[in-house]
N, C-alpha and C. Protein backbone atom coordinates (compact mmCIF):
# COMPACT_ATOMS: atom_id res chain seq x y z
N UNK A 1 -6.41 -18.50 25.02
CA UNK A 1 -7.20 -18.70 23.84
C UNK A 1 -8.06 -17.46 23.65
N UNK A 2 -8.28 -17.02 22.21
CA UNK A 2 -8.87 -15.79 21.93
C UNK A 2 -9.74 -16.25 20.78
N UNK A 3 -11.08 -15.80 20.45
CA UNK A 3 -11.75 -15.61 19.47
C UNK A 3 -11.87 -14.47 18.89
N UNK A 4 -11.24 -13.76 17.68
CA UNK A 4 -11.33 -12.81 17.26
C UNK A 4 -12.82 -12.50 16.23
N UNK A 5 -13.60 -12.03 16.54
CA UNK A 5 -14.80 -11.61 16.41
C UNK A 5 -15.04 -10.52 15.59
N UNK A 6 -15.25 -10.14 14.68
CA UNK A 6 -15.51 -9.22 13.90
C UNK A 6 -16.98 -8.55 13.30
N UNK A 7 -17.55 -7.34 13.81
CA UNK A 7 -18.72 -6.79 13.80
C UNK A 7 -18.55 -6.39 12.14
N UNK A 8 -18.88 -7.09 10.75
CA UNK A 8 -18.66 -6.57 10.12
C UNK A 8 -19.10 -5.43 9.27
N UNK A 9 -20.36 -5.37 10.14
CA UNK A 9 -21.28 -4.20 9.53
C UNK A 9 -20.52 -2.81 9.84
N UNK A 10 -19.80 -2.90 10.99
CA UNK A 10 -18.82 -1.50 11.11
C UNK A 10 -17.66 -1.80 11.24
N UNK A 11 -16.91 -2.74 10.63
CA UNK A 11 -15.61 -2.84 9.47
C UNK A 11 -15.49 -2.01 8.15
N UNK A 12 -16.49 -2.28 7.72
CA UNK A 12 -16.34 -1.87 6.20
C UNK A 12 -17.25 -0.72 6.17
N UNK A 13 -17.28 0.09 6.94
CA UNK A 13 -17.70 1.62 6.79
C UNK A 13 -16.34 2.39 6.27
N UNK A 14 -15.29 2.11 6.40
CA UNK A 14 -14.29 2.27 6.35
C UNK A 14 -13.03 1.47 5.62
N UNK A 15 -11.84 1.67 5.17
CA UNK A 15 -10.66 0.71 4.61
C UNK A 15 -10.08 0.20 6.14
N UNK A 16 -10.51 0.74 7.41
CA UNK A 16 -9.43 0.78 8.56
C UNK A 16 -10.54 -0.33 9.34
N UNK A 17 -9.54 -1.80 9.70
CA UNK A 17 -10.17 -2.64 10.47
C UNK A 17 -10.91 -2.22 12.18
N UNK A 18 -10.06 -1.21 12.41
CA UNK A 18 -10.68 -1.23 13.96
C UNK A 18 -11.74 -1.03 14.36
N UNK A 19 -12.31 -0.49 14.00
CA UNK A 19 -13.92 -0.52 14.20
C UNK A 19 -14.88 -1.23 14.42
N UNK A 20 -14.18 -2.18 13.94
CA UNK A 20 -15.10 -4.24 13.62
C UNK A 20 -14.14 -4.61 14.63
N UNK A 21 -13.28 -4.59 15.11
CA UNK A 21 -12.78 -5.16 16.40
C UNK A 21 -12.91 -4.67 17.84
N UNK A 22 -13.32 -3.75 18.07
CA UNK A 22 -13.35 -2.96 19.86
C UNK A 22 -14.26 -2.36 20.10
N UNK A 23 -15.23 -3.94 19.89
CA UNK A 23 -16.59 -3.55 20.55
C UNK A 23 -16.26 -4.48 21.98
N UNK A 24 -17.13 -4.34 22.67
CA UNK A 24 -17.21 -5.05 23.96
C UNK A 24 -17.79 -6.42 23.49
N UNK A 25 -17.19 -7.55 24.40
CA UNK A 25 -18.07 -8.59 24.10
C UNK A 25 -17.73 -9.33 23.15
N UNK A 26 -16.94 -8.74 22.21
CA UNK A 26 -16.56 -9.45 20.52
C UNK A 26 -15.59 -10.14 20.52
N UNK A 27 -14.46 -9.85 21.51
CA UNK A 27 -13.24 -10.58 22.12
C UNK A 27 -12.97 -11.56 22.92
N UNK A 28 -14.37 -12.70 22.98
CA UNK A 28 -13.87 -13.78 24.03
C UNK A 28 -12.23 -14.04 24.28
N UNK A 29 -12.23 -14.36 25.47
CA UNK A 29 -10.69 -14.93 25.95
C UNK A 29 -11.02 -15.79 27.22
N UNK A 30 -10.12 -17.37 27.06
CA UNK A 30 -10.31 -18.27 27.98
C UNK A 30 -11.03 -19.43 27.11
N UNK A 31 -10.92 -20.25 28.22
CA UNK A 31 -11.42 -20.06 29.65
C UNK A 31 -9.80 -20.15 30.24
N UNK A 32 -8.75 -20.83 29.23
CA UNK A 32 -7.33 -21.13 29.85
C UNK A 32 -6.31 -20.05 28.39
N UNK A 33 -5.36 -19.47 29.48
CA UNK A 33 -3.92 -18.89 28.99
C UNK A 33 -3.37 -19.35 29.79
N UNK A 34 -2.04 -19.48 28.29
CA UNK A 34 -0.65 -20.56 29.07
C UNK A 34 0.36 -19.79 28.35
N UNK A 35 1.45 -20.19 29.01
CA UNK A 35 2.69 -19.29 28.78
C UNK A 35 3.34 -20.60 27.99
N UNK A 36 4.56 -19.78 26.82
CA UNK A 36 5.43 -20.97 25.82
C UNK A 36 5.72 -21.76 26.94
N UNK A 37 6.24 -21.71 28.07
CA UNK A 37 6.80 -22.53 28.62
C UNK A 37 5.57 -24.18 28.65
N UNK A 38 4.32 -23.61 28.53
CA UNK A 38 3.71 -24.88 28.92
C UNK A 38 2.86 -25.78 27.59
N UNK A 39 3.47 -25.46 26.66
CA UNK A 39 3.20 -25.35 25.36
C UNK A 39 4.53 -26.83 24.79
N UNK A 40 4.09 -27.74 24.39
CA UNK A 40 5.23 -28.28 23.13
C UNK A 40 5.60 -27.32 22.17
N UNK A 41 7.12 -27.06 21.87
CA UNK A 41 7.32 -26.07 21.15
C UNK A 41 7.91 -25.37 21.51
N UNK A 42 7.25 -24.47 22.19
CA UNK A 42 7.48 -23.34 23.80
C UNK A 42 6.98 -22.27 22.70
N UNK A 43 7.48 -21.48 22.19
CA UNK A 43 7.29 -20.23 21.90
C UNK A 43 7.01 -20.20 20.44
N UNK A 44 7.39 -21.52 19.40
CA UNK A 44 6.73 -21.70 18.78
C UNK A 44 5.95 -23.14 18.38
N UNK A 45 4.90 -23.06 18.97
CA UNK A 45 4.12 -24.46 18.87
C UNK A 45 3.54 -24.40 17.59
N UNK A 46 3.72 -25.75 17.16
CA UNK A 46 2.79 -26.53 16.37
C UNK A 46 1.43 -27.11 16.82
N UNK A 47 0.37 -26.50 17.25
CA UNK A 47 -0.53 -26.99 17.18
C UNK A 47 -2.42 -26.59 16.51
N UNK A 48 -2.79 -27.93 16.63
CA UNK A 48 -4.35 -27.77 15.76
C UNK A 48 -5.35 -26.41 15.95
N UNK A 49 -5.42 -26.23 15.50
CA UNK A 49 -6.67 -24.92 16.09
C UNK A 49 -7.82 -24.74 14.92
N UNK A 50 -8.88 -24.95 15.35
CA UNK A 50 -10.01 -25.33 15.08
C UNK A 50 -11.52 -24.04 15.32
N UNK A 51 -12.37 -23.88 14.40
CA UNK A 51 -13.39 -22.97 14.93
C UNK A 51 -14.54 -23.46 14.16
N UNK A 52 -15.97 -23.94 14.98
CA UNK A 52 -17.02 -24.18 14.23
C UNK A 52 -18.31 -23.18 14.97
N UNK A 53 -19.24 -23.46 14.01
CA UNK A 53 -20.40 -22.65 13.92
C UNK A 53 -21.74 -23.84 14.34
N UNK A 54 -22.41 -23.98 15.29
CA UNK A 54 -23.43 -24.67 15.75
C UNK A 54 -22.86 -26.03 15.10
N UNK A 55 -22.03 -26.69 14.89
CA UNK A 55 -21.12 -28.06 15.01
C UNK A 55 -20.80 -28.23 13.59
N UNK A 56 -21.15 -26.78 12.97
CA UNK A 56 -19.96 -27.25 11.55
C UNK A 56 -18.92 -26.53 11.34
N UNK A 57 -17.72 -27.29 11.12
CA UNK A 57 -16.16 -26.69 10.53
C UNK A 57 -16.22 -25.58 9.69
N UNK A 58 -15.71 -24.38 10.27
CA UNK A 58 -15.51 -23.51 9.77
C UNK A 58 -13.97 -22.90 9.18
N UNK A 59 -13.25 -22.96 10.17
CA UNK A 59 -11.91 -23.33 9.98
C UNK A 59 -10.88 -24.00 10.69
N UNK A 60 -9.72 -24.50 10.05
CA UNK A 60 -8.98 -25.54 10.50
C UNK A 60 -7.74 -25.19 10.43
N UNK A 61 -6.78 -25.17 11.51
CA UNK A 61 -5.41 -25.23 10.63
C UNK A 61 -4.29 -25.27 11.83
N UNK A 62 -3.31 -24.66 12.16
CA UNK A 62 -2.12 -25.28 12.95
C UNK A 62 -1.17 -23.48 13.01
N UNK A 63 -0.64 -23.62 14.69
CA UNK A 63 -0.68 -22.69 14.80
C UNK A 63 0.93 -22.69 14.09
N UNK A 64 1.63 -23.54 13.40
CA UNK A 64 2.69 -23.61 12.55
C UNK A 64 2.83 -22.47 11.60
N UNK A 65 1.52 -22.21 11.05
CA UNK A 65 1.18 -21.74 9.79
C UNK A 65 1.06 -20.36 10.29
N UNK A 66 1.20 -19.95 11.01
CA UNK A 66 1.38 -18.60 11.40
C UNK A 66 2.21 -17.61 10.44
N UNK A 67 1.46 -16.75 10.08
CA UNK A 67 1.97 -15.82 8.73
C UNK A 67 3.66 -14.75 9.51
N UNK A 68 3.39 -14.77 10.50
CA UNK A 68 4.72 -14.61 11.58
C UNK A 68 4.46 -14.84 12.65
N UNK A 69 6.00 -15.14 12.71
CA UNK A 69 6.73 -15.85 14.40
C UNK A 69 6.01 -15.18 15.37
N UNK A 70 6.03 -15.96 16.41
CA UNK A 70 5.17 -15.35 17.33
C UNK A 70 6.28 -14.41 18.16
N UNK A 71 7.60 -14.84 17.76
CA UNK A 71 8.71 -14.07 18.46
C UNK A 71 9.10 -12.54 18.21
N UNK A 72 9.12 -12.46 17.12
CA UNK A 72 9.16 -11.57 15.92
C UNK A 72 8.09 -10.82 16.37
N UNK A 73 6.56 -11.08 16.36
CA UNK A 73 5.89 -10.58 16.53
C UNK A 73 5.70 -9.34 18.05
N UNK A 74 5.62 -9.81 18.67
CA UNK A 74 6.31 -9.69 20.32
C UNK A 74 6.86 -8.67 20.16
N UNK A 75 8.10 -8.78 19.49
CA UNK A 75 9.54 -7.86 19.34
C UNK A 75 8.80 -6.48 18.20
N UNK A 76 8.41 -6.66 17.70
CA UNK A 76 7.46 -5.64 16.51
C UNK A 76 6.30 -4.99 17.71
N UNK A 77 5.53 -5.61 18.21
CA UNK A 77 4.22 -5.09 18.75
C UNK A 77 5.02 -4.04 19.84
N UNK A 78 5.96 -4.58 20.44
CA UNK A 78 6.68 -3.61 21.54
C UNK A 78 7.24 -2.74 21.11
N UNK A 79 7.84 -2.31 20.07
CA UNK A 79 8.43 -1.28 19.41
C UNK A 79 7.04 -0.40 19.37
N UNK A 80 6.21 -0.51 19.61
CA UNK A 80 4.72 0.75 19.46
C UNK A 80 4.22 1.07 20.93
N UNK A 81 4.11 -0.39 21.92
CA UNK A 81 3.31 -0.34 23.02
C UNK A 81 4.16 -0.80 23.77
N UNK A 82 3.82 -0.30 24.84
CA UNK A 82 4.83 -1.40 26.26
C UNK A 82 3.95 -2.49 26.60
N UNK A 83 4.52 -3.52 26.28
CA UNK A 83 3.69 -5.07 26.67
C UNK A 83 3.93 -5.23 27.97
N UNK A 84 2.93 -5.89 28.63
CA UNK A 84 3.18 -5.88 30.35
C UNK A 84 2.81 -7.32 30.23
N UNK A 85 3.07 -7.77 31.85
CA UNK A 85 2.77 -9.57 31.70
C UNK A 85 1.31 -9.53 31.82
N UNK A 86 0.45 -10.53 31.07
CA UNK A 86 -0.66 -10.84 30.89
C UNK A 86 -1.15 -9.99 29.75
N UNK A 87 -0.64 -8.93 28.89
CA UNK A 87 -0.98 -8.72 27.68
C UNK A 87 -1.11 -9.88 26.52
N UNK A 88 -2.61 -9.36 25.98
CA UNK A 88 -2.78 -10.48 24.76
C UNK A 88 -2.21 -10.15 23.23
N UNK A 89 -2.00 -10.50 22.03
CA UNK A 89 -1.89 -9.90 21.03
C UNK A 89 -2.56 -11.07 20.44
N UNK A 90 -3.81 -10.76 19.60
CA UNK A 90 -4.20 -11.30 18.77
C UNK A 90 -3.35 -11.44 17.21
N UNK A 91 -3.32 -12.88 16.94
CA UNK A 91 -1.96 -13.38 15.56
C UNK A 91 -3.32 -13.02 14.44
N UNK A 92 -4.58 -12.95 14.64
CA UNK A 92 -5.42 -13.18 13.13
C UNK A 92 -5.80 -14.85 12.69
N UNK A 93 -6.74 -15.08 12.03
CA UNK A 93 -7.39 -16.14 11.99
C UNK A 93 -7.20 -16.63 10.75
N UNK A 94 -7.25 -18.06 10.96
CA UNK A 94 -7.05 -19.11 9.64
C UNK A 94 -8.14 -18.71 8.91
N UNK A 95 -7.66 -19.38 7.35
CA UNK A 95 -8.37 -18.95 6.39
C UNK A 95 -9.91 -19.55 6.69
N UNK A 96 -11.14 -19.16 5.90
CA UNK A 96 -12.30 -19.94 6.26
C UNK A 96 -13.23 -19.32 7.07
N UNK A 97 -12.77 -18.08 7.22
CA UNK A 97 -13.41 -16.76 8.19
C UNK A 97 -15.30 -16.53 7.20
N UNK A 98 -16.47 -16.46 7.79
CA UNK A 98 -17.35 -16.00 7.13
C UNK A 98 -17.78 -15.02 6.03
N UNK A 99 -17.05 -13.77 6.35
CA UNK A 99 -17.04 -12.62 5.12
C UNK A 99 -16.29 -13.44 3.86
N UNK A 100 -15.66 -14.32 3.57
CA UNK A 100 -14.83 -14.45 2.26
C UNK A 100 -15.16 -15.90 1.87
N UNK A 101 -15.98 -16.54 2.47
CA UNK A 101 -17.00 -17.49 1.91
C UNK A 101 -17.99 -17.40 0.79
N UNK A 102 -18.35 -18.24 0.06
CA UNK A 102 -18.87 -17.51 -1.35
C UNK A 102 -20.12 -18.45 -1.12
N UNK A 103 -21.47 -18.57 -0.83
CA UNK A 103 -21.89 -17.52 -0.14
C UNK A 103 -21.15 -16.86 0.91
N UNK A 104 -21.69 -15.56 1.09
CA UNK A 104 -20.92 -15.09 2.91
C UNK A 104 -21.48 -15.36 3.82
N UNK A 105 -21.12 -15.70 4.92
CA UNK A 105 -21.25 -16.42 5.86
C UNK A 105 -21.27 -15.81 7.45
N UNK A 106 -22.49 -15.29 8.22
CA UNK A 106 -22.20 -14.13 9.04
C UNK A 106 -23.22 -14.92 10.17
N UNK A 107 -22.38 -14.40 11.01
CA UNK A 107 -23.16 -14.79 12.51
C UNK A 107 -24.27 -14.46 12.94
N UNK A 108 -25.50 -14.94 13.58
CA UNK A 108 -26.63 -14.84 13.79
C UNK A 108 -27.09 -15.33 15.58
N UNK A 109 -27.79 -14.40 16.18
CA UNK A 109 -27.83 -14.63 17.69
C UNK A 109 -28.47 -15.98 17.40
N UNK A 110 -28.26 -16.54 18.42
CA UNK A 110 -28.91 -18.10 19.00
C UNK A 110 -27.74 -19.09 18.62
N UNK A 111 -26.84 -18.80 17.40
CA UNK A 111 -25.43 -19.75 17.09
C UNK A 111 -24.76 -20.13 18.35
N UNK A 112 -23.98 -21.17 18.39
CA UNK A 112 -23.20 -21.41 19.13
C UNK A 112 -21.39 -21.79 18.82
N UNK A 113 -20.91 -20.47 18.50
CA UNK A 113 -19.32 -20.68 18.13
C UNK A 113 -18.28 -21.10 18.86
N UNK A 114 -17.75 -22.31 18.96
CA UNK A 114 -17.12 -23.27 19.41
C UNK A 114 -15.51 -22.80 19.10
N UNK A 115 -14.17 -22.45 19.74
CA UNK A 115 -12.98 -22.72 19.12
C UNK A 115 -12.69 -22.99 20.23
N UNK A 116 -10.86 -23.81 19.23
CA UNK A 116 -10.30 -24.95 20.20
C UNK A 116 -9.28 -25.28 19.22
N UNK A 117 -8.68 -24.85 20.89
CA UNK A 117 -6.28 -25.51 20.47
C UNK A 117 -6.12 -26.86 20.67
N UNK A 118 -5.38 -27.48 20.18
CA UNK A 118 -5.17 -28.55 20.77
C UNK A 118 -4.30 -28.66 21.43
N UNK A 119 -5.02 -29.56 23.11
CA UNK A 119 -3.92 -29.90 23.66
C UNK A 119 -4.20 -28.13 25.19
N UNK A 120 -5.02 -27.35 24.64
CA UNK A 120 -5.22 -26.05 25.21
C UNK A 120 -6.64 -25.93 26.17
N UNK A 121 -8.17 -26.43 25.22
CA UNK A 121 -9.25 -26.35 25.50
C UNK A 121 -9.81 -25.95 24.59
N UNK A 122 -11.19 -25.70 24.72
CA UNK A 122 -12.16 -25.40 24.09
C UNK A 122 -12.68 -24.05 24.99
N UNK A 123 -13.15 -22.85 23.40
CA UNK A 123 -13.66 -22.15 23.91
C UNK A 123 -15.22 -21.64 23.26
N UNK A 124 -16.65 -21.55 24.23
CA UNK A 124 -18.16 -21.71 23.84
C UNK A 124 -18.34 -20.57 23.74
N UNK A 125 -18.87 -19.83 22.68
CA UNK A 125 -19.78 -18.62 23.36
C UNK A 125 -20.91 -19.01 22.33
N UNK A 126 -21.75 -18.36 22.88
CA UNK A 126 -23.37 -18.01 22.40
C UNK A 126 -23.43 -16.81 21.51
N UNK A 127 -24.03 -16.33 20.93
CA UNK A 127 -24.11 -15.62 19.92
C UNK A 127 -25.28 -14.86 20.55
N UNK A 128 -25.74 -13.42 20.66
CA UNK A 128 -26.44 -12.78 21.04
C UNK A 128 -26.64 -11.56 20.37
N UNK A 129 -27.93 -11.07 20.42
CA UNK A 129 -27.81 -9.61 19.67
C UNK A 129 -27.46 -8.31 20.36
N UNK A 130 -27.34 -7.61 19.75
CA UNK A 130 -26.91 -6.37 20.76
C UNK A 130 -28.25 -5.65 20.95
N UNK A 131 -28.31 -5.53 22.56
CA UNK A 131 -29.46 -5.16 23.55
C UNK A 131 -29.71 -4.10 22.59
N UNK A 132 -28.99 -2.80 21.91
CA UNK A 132 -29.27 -1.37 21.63
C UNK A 132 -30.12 -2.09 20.34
C-alpha cells in the first residue's frame, strides 16, 4: 500500500510533476505489501480503495478502474528501468484528490490521512510540517 502525496506548492513551479513527488516523507508505504499471488484476482484485482482526511471521504473507488493494467504497466515501466523484486510503481490516485476540488482542498499539519484497500489494511499518517 502506497499514499501518493503531493507537495503542491513545488508541483506547479513547473508543467513537470516531479518535483511535488520526491520529497522525503511524502511517500508513505505499508504497513503491508502483497504480491498478485495473494490478492483475489492475482494480478488484476478488483478491489475498494479508499482515502480520508481526519474521518472524512475524500476518495473512493476500486482498483478495477485502473486507467491501465497493472500488467501492461510493469511491461512499459521496464522498458525504461530495470525493476528488481520489491520495486514499487505508483498506478496514481482516484479521482477526489484535493488540488481539483472546488474549493481546493490542501493538507494541513495536525490532519490525520487515513488510506485503505480492501481486504489489504489500513494505512495512518499524521500530517506534519516541514522542520526547515
Amino acid at each position: 500500500m502506497l499514499n501518493d502525496i503531493t507537495c503542491r506548492d513545488w508541483q506547479f513551479r513547473t508543467r513537470e510533476w516531479l518535483q511535488g513527488k520526491n520529497w522525503d516523507s511524502t511517500t508513505p508505504v505499508g504497513p503491508y505489501l502483497v504480491t498478485p499471488d495473494e490478492l483475489p484476482g492475482g494480478a488484476r484485482p478488483a478491489l475498494s480503495i479508499s482515502c480520508e482526511v481526519d474521518g472524512e471521504p475524500m476518495q473512493k473507488d476500486s482498483t478495477a478502474d485502473l486507467l491501465f493494467d497493472p500488467v501492461a504497466l510493469v511491461e512499459y515501466v521496464s522498458t525504461m528501468v530495470r525493476l528488481n523484486p520489491g520495486d514499487l510503481i505508483a498506478t496514481g490516485t482516484p479521482g477526489g484528490v484535493g488540488h481539483a476540488r472546488k474549493p481546493e482542498v490542501y493538507l494541513r499539519a495536525g490532519q490525520r490521512v487515513v488510506t485503505e484497500i480492501e481486504g489489504i489494511g489500513r494505512l495512518e499518517n499524521l500530517v506534519v510540517s516541514d522542520p526547515a
